[in-house]
Protein backbone atom coordinates (compact mmCIF):
# COMPACT_ATOMS: atom_id res chain seq x y z
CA UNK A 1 161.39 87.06 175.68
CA UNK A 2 163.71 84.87 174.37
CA UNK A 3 167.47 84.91 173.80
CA UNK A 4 167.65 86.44 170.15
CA UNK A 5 165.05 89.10 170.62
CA UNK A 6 167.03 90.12 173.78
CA UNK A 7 170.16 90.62 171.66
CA UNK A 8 168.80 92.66 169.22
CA UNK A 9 167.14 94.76 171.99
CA UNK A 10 170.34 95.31 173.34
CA UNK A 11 172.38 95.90 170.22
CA UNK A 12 169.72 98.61 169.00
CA UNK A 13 170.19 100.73 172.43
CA UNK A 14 173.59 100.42 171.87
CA UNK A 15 173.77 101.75 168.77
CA UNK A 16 171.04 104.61 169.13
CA UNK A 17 172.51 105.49 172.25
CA UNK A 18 170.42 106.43 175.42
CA UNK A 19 167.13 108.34 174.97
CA UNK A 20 168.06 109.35 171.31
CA UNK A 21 165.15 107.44 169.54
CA UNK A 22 164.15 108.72 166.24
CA UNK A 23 160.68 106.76 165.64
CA UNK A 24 160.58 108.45 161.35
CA UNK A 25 164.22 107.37 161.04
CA UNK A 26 162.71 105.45 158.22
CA UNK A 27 161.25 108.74 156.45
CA UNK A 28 164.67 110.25 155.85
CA UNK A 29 167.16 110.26 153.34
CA UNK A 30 170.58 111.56 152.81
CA UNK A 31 170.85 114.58 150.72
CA UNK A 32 172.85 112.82 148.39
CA UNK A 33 170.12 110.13 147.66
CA UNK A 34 167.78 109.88 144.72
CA UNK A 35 164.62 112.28 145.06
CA UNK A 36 161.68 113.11 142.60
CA UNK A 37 161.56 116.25 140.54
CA UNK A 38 157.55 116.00 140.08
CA UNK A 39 155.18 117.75 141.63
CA UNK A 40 152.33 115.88 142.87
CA UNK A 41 149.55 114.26 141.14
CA UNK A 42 147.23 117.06 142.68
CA UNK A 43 149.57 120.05 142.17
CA UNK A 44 150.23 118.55 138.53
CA UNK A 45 146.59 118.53 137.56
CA UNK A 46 146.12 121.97 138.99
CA UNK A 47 148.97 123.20 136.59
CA UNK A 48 146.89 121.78 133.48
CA UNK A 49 143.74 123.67 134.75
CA UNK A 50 145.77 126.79 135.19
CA UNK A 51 147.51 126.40 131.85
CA UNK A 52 144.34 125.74 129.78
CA UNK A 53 142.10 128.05 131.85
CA UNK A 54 145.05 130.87 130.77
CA UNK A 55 144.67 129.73 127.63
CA UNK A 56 140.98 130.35 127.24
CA UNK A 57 140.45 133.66 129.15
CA UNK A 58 143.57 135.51 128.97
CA UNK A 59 144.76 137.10 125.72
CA UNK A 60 148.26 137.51 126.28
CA UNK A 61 148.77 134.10 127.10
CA UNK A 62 146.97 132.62 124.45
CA UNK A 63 148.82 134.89 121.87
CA UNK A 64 152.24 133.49 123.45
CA UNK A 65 151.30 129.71 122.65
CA UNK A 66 149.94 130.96 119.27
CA UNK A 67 152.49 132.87 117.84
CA UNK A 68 155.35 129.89 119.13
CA UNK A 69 153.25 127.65 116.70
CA UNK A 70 152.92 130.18 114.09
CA UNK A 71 156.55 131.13 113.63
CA UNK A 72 157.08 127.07 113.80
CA UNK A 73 154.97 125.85 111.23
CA UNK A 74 152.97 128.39 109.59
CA UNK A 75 153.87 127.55 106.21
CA UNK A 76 153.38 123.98 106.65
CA UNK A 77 155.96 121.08 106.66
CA UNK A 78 157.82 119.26 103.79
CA UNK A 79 158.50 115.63 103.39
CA UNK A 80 160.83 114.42 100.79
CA UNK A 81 162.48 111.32 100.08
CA UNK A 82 165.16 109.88 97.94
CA UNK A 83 163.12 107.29 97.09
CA UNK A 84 159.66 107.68 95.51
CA UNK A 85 158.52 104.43 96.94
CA UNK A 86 159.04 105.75 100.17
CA UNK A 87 158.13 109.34 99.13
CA UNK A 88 154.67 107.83 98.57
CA UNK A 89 154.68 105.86 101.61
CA UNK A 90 154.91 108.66 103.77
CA UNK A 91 152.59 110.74 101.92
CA UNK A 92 150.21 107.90 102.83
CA UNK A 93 150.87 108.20 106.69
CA UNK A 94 150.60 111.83 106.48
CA UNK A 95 147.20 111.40 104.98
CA UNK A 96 146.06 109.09 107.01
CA UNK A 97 146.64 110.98 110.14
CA UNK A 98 145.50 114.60 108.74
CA UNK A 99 149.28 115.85 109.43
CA UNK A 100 148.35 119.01 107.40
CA UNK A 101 145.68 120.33 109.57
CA UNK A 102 146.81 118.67 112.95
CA UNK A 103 150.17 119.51 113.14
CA UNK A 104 149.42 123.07 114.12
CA UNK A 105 147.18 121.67 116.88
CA UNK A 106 150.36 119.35 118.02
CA UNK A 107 152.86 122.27 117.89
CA UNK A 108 149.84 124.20 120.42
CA UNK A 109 149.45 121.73 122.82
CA UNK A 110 153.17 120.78 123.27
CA UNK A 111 153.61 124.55 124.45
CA UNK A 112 150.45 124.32 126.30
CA UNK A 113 150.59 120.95 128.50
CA UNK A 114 154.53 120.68 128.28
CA UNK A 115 153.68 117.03 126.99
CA UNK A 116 152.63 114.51 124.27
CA UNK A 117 151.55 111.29 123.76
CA UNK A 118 150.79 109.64 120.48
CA UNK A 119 150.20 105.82 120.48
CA UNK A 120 150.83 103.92 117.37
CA UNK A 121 148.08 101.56 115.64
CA UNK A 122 149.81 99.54 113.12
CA UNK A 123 147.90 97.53 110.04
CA UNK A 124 149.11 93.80 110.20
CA UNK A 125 147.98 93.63 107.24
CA UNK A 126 149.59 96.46 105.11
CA UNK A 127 151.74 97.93 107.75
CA UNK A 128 150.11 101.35 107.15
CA UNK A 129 150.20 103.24 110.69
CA UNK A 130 147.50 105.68 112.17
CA UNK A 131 147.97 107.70 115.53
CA UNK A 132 145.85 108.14 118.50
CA UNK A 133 146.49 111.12 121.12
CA UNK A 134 146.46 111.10 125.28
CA UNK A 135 145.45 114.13 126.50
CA UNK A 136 147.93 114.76 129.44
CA UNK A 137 144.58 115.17 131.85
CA UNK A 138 143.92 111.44 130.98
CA UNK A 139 147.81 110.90 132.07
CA UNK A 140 147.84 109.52 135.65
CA UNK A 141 151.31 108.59 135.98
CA UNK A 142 154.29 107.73 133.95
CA UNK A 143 156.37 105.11 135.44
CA UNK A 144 160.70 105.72 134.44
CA UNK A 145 162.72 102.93 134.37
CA UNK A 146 164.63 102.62 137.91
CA UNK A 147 167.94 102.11 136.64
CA UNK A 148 167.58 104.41 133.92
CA UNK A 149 165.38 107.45 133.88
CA UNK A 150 165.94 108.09 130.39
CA UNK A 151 163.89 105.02 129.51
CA UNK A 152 160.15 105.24 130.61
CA UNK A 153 159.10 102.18 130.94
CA UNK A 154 155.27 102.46 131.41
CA UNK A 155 152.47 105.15 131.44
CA UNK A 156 149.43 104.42 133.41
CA UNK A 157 145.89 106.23 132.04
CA UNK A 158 143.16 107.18 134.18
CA UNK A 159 140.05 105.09 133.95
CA UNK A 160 137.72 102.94 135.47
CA UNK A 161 139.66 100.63 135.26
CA UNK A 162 142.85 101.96 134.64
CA UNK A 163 144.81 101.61 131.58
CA UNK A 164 148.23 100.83 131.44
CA UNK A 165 150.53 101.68 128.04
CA UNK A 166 153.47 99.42 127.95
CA UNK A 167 156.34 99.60 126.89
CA UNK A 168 156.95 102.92 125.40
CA UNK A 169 158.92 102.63 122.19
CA UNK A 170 162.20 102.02 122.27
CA UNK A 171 164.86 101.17 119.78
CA UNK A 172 167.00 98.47 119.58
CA UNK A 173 169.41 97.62 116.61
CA UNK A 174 171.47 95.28 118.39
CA UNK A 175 168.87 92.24 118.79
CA UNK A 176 165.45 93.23 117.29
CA UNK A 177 162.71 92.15 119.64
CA UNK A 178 159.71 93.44 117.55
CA UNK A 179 157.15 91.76 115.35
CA UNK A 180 158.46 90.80 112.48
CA UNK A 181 162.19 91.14 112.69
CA UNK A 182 161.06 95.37 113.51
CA UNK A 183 163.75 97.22 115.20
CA UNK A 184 160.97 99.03 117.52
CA UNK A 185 159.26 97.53 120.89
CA UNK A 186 156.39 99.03 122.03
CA UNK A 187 153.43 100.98 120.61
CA UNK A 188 153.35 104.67 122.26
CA UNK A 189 155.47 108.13 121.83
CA UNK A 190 155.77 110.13 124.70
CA UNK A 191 157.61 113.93 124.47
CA UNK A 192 158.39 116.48 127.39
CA UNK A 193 159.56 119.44 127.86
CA UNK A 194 160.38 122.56 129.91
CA UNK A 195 161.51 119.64 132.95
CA UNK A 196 164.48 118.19 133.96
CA UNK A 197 165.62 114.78 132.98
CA UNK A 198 165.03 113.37 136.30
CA UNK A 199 161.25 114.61 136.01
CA UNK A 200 158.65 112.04 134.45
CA UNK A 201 156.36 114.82 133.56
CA UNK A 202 156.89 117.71 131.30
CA UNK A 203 155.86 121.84 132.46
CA UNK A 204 153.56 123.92 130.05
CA UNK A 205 155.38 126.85 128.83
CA UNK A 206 152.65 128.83 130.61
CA UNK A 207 153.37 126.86 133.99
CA UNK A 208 156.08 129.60 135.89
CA UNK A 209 154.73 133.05 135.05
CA UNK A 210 151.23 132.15 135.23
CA UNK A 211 150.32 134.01 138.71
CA UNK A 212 151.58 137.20 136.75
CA UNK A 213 149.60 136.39 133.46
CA UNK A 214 146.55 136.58 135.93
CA UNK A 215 148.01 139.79 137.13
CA UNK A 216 147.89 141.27 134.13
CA UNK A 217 144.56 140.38 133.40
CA UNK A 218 143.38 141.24 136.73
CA UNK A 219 145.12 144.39 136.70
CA UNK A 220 143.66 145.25 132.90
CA UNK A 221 140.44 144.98 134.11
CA UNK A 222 140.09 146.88 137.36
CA UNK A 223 141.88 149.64 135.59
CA UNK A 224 139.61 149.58 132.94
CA UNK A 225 136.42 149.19 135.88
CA UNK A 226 137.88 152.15 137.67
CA UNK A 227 137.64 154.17 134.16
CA UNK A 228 134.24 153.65 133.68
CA UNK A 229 133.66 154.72 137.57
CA UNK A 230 135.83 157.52 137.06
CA UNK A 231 133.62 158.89 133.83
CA UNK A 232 130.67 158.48 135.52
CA UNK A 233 128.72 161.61 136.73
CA UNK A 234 125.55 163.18 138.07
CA UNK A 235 123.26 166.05 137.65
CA UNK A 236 122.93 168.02 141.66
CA UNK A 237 120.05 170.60 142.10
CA UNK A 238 120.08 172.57 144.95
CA UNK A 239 116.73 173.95 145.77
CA UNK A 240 116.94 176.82 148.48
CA UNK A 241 114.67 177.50 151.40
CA UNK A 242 112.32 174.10 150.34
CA UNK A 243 111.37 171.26 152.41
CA UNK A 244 111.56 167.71 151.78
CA UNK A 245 108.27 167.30 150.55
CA UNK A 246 108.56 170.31 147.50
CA UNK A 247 112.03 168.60 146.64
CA UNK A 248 110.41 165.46 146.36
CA UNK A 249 107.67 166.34 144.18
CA UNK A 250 110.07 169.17 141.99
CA UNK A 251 112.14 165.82 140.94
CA UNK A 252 108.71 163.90 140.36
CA UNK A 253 107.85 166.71 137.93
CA UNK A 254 111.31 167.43 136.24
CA UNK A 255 112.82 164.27 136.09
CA UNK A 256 115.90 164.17 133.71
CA UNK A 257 117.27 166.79 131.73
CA UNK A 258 117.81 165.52 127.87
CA UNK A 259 120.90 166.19 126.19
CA UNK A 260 120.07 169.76 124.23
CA UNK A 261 117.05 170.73 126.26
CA UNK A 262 116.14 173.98 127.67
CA UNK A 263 115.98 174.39 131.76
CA UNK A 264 114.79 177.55 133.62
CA UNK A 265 114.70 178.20 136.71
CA UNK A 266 114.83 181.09 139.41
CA UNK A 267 117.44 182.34 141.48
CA UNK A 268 116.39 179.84 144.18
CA UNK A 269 117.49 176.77 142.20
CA UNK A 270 120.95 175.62 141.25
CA UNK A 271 122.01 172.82 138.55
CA UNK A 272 125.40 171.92 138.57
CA UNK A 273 127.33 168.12 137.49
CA UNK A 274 128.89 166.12 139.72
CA UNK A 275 131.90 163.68 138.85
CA UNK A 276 133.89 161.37 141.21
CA UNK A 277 137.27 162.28 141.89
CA UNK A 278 138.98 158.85 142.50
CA UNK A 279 142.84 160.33 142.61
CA UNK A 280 143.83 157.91 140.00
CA UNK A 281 147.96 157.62 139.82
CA UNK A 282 148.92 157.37 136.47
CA UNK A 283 149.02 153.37 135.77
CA UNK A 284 151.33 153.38 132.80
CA UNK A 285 154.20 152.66 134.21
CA UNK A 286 152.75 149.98 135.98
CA UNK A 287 151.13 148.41 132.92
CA UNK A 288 154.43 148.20 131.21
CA UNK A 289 156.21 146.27 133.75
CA UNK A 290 153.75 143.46 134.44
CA UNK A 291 153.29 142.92 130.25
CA UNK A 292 156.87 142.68 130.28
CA UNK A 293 157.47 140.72 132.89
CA UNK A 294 155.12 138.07 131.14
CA UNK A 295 156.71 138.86 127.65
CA UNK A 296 159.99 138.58 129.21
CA UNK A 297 159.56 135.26 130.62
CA UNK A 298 158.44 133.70 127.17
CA UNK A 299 161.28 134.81 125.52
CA UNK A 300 159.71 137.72 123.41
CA UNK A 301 160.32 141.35 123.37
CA UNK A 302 157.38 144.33 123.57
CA UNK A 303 157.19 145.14 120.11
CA UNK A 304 156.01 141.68 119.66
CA UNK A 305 152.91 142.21 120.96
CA UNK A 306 152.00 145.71 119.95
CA UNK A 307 153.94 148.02 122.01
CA UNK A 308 156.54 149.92 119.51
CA UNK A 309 157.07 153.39 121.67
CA UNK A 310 160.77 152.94 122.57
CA UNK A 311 161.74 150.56 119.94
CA UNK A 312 163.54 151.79 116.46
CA UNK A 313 164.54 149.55 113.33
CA UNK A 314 167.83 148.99 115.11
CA UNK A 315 166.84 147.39 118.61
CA UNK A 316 164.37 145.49 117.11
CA UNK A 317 167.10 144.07 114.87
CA UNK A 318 169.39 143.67 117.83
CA UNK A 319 166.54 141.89 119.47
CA UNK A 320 165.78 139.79 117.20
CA UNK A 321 168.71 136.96 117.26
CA UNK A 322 167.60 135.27 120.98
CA UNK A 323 164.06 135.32 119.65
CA UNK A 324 165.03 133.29 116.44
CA UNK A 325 167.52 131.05 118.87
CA UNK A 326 164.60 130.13 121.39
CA UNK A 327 162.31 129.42 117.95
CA UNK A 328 164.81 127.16 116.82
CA UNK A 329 165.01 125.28 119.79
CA UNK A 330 161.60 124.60 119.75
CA UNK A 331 161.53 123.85 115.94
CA UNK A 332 164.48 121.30 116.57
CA UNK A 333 162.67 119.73 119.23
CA UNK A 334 159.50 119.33 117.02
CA UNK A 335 161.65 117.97 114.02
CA UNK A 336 163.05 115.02 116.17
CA UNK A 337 159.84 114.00 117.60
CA UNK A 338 158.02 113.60 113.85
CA UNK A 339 161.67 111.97 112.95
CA UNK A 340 161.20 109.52 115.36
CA UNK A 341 157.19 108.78 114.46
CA UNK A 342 158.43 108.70 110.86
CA UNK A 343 161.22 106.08 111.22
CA UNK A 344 159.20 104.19 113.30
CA UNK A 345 156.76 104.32 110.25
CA UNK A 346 159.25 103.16 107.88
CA UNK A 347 160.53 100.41 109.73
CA UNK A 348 156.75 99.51 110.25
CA UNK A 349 155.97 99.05 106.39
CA UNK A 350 159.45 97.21 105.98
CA UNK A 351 158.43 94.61 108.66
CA UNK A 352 154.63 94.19 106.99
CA UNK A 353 156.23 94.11 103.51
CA UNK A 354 154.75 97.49 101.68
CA UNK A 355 158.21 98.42 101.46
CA UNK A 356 161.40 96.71 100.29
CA UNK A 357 163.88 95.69 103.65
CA UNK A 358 166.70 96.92 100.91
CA UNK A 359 164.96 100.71 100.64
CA UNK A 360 166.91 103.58 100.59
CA UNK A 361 165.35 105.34 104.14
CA UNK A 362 167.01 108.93 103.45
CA UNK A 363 164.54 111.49 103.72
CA UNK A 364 163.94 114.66 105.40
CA UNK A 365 161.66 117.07 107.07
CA UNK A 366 161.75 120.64 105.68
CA UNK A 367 160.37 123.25 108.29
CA UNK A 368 159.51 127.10 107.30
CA UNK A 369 162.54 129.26 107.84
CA UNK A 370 162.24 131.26 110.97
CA UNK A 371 163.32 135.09 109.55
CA UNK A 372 163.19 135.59 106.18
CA UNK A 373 166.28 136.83 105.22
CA UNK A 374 167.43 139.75 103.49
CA UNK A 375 168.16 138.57 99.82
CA UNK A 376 170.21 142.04 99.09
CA UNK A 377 172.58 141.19 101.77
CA UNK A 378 172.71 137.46 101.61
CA UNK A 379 173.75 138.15 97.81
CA UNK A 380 176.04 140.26 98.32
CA UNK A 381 177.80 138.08 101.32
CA UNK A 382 178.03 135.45 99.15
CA UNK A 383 179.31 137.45 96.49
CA UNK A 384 181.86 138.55 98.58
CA UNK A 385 182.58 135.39 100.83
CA UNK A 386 183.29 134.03 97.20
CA UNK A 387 185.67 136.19 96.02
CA UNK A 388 187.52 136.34 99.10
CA UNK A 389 187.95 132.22 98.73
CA UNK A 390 188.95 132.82 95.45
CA UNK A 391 191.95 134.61 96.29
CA UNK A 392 192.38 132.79 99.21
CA UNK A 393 192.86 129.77 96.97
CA UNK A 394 195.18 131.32 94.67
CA UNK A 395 197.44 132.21 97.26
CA UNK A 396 197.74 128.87 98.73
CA UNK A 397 195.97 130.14 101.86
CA UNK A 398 193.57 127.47 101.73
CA UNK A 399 192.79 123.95 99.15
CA UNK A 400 189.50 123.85 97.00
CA UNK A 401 187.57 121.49 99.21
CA UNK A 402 187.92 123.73 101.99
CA UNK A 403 187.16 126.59 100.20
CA UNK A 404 183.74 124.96 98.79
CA UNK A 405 183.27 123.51 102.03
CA UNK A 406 183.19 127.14 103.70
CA UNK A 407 180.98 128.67 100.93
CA UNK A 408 178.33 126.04 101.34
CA UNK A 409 178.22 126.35 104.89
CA UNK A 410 177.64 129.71 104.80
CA UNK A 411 175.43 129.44 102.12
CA UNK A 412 173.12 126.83 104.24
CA UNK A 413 172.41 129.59 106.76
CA UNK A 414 169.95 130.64 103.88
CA UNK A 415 168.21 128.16 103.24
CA UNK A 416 168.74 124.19 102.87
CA UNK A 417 171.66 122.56 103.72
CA UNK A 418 174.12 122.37 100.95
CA UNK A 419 177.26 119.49 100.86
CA UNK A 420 180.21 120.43 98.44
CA UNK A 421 180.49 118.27 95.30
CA UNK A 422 182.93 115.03 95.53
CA UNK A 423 184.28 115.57 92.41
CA UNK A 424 183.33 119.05 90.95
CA UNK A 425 183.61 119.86 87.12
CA UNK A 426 186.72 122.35 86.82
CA UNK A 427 185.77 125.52 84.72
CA UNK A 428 187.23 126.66 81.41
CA UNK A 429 190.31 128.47 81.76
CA UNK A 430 190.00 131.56 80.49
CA UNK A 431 193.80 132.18 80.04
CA UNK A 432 195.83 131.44 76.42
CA UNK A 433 197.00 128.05 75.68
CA UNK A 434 200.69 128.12 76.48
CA UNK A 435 201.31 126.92 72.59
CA UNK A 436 199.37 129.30 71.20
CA UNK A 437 201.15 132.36 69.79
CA UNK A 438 200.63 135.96 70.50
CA UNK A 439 199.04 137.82 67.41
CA UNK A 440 201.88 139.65 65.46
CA UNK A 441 201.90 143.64 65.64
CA UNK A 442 202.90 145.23 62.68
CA UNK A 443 204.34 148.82 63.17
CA UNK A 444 203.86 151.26 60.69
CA UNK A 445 206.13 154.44 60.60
């Protein structure tokens, strides 16, 4: 052993102290350190089985990833554009990539997996862009960039052998790196939700009340099994003062009775039905809680999904607001992620030249409105909101911008967002010229 090795030794028992050897030392970190908020490869493919086997068999689940969709998109989504150029552009990409039937599928499966990937296949020649989909089970791993988790910076696909998508778009004004003088790097889209930020993976919105969405189901059916035991019955016939071998051939001989035939028989002989008495609780109450457990934990209340009996026109109103918040989370969420597959679309047929670098890129995504509202009462608030400006104004309560800038902020709570004019044309005034002369009254006695 030579010097140095010795010294080490030494300084090592020194500093671990006597018989205090921890041999994992190395497995440990302090709580304060950086740890995953993943679950495991395994326990994360298990969660997609669960999620899409819940999907498939149980009914209440599959109505709660449904009707998310439905309220989200079921009248379809608008695209317009300033610019017509563009407005035809994009109309092209939609086309290409079946938006009109797909995008109900997308809206599903975002709900149902937790996550998305899209990868981007761009024309060189005419800049046009079609989209290919990942199915999260093909998803092995996605790889976050270690000194920023906000930026994934690979996702590795499951294969033989495996496939590795890299980078995932990013942009970057500052210095374009892309083809072409394009603002974008990279060729693939990848969305989460229901996680952390820390977590590389998203949840399906099925994912933390699925044990009790099995519940129900399992709890549905042996109610409905023990019904069908419970209606079950028997014909007995006593036979007195017979032996074994005259019962056996009586039965041989009467078999059966039909429903309206005639029996007779003798004193001796006694017919009577028999029906299981199973003491059955009453399972209502039961019922109610698991159903609303599940309903509960998706946001919805029980008169969405059939169940009226303790619900009047004025809870349901009451309950209606969080619903409508939680559906416009979701709808925002859904908005960005086509914003961000649509700019990267635009800035895709600038770099390949089928549109002009000097285009005007305004354009927007028009979503169905979540509750139709009342017209009555959104006429008459307006109506009133109005008038009560009006004066407002003429007191010197408040200046004209404001005032138009209230009224069309209320007024975009029905419908699309409306900006004050710059320079608005003022009205007629209604009151005499100051010149003009009052008509003379002549009095007659």
């Amino acid at each position: 052993m030579n010097l140095v090795t010795r010294i080490k030794n030494a300084f090592t028992a020194f500093r671990e102290g006597p018989s205090i050897v921890d041999l994992d030392d190395n497995q440990w970190s302090a709580i304060t350190g950086d740890s995953s908020r993943d679950l495991t490869p395994f326990l994360n493919d298990r969660a997609q089985q669960i999620a899409y086997f819940l999907f498939e068999r149980n009914p209440m689940a599959k109505r709660m990833i449904n009707m998310t969709a439905e309220y989200i998109i079921s009248e379809g989504v608008k695209t317009e554009a300033e610019d017509k150029e563009l407005q035809d552009f994009l109309d092209d990409f939609q086309s290409l990539n079946d938006m009109e039937s797909r995008l109900e599928d997308y809206c599903k499966e975002l709900g149902l997996w937790g996550e998305q990937c899209f990868q981007a296949f761009v024309n060189q020649t005419n800049g046009r862009t079609r989209l290919g989909y990942h199915d999260p089970g093909t998803i092995k791993d996605v790889i976050l960039n270690k000194e920023n988790v906000l930026q994934i910076d690979k996702i590795i696909l499951r294969g033989n052998p495996e496939r590795t998508l890299a980078p995932v778009i990013k942009l970057d004004l500052g210095q374009p790196e892309g083809v072409n003088g394009s603002s974008y790097v990279g060729d693939t889209f990848f969305f989460k939700v229901n996680s952390v930020i820390k977590a590389s993976r998203g949840r399906s919105d099925l994912f933390a009340a699925a044990d009790f969405f099995d519940l129900v189901s399992q709890f549905v059916f042996s109610r409905g099994e023990r019904s069908i035991f419970g209606n079950a019955w028997m014909w007995d016939c006593q036979v007195d003062n017979a032996s074994q071998v005259e019962i056996e051939a009586l039965a041989k001989k009467v078999g059966v009775p039909k429903p309206g035939s005639v029996r007779m028989h003798n004193e001796k002989t006694k017919w009577t039905t028999v029906a299981p008495d199973l003491k059955a609780h009453d399972a209502s109450y039961d019922a109610k809680l698991l159903k609303n457990y599940c309903l509960g934990s998706q946001g919805y209340p029980e008169h969405f999904f059939g169940s009226a009996e303790d619900v009047n026109k004025a809870v349901a109103s009451e309950m209606h607001e969080p619903i409508v918040k939680m559906l416009t989370r979701r709808q925002l969420f859904i908005k960005g992620q086509w914003k961000k597959i649509h700019d990267f679309v635009i800035d895709k047929g600038i770099a390949y030249g089928s549109l002009r670098p000097n285009i005007n890129r305004t354009y927007d995504l028009y979503f169905p409105e979540l509750s139709a509202a009342d017209m009555q009462k959104a006429g008459l608030t307006m109506l009133y909101l109005a008038q009560s400006l009006a004066m407002a104004e003429k007191r010197g309560w408040i200046d004209g911008k404001k005032a138009a800038k209230v009224y069309c902020g209320v007024a975009s709570t029905f419908g699309p967002n409306i900006e004050p004019e710059e320079n608005p044309q003022p009205l007629p005034d209604e009151k005499q010229p100051k010149d003009e002369k009052p008509p003379k009254v002549q009095v007659v006695k």
